[in-house]
N, C-alpha and C. Protein backbone atom coordinates (compact mmCIF):
# COMPACT_ATOMS: atom_id res chain seq x y z
N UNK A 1 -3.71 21.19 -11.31
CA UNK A 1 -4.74 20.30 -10.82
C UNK A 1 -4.24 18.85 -10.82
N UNK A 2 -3.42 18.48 -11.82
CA UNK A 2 -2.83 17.25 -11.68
C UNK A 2 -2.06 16.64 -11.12
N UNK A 3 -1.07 18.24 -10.70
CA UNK A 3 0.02 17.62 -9.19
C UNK A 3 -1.13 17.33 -7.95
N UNK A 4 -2.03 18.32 -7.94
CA UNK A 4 -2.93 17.79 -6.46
C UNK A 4 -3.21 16.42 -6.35
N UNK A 5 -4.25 16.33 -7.56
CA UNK A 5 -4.65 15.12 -7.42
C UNK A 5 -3.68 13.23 -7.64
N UNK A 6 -2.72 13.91 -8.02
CA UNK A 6 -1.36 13.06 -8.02
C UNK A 6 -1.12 13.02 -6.27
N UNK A 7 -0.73 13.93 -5.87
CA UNK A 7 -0.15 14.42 -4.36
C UNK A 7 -1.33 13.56 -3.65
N UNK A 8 -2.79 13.58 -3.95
CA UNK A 8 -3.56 13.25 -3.00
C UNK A 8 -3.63 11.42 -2.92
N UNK A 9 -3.36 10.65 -4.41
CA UNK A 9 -3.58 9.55 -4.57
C UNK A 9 -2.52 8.85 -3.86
N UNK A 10 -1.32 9.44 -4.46
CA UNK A 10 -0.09 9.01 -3.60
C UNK A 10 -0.40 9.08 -1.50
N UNK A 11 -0.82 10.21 -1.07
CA UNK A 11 -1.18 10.23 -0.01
C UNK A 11 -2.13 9.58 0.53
N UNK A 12 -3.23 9.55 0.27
CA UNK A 12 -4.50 8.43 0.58
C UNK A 12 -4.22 6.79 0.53
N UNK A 13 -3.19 6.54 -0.54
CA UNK A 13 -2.71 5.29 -1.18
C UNK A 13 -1.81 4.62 -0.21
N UNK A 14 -1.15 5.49 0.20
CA UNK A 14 0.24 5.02 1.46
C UNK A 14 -0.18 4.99 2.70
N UNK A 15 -1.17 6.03 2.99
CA UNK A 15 -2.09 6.14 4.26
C UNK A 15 -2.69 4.94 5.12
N UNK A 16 -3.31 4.19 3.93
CA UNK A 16 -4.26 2.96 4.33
C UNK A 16 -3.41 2.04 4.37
N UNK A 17 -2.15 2.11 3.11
CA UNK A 17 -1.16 0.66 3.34
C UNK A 17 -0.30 0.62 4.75
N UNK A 18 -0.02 2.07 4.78
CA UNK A 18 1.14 1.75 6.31
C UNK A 18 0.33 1.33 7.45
N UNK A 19 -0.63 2.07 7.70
CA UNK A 19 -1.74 1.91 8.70
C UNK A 19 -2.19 0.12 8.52
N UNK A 20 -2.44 -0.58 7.38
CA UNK A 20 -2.63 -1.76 7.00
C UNK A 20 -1.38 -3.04 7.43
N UNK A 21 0.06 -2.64 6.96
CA UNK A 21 1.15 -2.99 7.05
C UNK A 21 1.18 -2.64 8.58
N UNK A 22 1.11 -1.56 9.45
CA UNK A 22 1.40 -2.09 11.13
C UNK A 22 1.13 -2.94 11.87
N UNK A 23 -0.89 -2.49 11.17
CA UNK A 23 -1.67 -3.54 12.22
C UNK A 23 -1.28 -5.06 11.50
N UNK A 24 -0.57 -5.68 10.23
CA UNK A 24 -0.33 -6.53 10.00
C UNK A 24 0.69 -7.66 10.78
N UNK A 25 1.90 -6.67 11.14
CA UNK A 25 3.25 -6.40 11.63
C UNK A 25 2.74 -6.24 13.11
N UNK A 26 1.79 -6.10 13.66
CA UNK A 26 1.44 -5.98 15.25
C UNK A 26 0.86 -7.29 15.70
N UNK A 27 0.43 -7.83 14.64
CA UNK A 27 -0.44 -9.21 14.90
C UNK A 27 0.39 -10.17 14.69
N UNK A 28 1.10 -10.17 13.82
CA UNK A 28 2.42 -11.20 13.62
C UNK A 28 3.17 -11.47 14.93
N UNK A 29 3.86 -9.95 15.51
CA UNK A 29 4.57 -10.11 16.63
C UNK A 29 3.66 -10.74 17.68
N UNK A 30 2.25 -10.24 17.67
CA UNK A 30 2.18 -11.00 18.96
C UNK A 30 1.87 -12.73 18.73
N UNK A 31 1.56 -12.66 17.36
CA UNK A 31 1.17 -14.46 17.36
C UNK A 31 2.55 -14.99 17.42
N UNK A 32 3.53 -14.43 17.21
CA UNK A 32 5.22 -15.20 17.40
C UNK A 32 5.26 -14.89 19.66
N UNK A 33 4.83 -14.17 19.70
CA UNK A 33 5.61 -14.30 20.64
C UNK A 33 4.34 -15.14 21.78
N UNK A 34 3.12 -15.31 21.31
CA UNK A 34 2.66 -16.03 22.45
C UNK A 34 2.78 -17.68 21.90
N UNK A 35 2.89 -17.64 20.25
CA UNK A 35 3.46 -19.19 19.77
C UNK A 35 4.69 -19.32 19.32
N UNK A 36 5.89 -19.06 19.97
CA UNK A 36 7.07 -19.45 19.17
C UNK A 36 7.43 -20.26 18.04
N UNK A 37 7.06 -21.49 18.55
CA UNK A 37 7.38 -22.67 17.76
C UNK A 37 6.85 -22.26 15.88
N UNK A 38 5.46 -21.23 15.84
CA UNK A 38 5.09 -21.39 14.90
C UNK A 38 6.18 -20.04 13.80
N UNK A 39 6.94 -19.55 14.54
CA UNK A 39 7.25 -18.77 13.82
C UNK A 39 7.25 -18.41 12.53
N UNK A 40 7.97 -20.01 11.73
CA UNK A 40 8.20 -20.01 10.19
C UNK A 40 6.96 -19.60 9.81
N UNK A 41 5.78 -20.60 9.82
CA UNK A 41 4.42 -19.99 9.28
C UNK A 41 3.96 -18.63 9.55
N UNK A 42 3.92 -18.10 10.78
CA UNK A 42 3.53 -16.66 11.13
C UNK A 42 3.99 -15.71 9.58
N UNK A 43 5.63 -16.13 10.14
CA UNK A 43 6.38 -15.47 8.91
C UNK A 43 6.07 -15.30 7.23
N UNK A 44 6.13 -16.86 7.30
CA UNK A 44 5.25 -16.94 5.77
C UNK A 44 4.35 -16.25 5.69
N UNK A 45 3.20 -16.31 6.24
CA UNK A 45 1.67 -15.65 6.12
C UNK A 45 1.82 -14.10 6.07
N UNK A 46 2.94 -13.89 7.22
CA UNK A 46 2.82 -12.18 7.46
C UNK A 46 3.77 -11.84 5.56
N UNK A 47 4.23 -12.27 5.75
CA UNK A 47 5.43 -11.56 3.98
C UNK A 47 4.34 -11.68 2.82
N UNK A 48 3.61 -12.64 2.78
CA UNK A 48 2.36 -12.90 1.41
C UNK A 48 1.53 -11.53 1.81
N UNK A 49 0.95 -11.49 3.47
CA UNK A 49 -0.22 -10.86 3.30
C UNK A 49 0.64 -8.88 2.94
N UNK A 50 1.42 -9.06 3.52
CA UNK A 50 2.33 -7.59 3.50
C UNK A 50 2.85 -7.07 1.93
N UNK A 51 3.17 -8.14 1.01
CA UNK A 51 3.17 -7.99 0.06
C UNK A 51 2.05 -7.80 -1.05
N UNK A 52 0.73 -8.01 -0.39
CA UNK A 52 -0.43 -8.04 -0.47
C UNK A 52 -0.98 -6.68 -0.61
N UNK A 53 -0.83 -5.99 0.31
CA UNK A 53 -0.55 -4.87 0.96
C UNK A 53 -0.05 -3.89 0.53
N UNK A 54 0.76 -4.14 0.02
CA UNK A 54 2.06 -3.26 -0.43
C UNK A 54 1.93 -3.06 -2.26
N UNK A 55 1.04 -4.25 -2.72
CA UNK A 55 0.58 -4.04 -4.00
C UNK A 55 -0.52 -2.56 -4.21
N UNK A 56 -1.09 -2.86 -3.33
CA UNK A 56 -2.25 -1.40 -2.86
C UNK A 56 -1.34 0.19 -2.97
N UNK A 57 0.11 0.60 -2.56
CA UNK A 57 0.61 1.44 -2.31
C UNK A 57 0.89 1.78 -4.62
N UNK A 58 1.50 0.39 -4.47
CA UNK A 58 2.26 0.34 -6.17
C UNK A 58 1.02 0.88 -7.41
N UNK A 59 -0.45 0.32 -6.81
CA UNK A 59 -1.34 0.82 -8.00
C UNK A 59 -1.58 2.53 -7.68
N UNK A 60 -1.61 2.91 -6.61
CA UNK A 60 -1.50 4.25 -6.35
C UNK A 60 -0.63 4.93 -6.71
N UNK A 61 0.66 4.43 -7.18
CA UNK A 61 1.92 5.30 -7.54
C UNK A 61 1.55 5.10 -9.19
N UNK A 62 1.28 3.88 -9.81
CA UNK A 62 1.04 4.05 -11.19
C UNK A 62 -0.29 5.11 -11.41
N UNK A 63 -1.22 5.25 -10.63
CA UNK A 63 -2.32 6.23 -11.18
C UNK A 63 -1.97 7.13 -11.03
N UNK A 64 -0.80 7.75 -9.71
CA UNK A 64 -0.41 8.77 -9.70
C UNK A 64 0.08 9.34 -10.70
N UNK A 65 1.24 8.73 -11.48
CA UNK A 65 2.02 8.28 -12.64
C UNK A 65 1.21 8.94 -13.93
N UNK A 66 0.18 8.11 -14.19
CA UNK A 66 -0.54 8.17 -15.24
C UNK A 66 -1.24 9.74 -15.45
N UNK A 67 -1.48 10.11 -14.00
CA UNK A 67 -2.77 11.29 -13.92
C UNK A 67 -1.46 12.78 -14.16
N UNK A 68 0.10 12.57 -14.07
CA UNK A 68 0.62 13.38 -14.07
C UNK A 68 1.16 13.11 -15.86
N UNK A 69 1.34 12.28 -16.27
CA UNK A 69 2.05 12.05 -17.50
C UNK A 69 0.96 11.67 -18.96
N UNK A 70 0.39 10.92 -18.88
CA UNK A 70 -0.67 10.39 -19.55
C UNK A 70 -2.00 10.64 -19.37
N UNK A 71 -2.77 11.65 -18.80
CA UNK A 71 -3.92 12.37 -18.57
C UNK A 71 -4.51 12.17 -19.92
N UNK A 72 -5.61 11.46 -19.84
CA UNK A 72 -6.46 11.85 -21.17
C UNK A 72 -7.30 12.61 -21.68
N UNK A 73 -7.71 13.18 -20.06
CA UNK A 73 -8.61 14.37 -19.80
C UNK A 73 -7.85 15.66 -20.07
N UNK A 74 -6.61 15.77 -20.39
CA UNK A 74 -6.36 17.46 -20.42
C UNK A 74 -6.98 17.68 -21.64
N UNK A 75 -7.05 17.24 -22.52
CA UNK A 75 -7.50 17.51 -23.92
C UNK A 75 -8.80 18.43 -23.89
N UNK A 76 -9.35 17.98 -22.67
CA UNK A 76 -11.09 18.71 -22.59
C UNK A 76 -10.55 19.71 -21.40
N UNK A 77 -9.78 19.89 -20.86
CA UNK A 77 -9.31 21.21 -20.17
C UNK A 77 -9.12 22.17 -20.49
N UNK A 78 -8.94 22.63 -22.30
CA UNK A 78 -8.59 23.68 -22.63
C UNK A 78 -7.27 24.11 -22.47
């Protein structure tokens, strides 16, 4: 039961970030390419908010983590 629900957090967790991280990465390109000049900032903004982003994937791998190694609930599983 704990690989599933490991398997599912990890999956649900990466799901929303990549899907999050494209449309991030889709909006960037087009604000660079209809404003050149602004690139640097685009850039800046897009790496904060992506790393932003990408924090969302990392707490999903630690609960994953936790729910396979450190379960506090097996104790009442029998």
């Amino acid at each position: 039961m704990s690989l599933l629900v490991a398997g599912l957090a990890i999956a649900f967790g990466t799901l929303g970030t990549g899907l999050g991280m494209g449309n991030g990465l889709n909006g960037a390109t087009n604000a660079v390419g209809r404003n050149p000049e602004a690139q640097g900032k685009i850039l800046l903004t897009m790496m904060v908010g992506l790393a932003m982003i990408e924090s969302l994937a990392i707490y999903a791998l630690v609960i994953a983590l936790i729910v396979l190694y450190a379960n506090p609930l097996l104790k009442y599983l029998g």
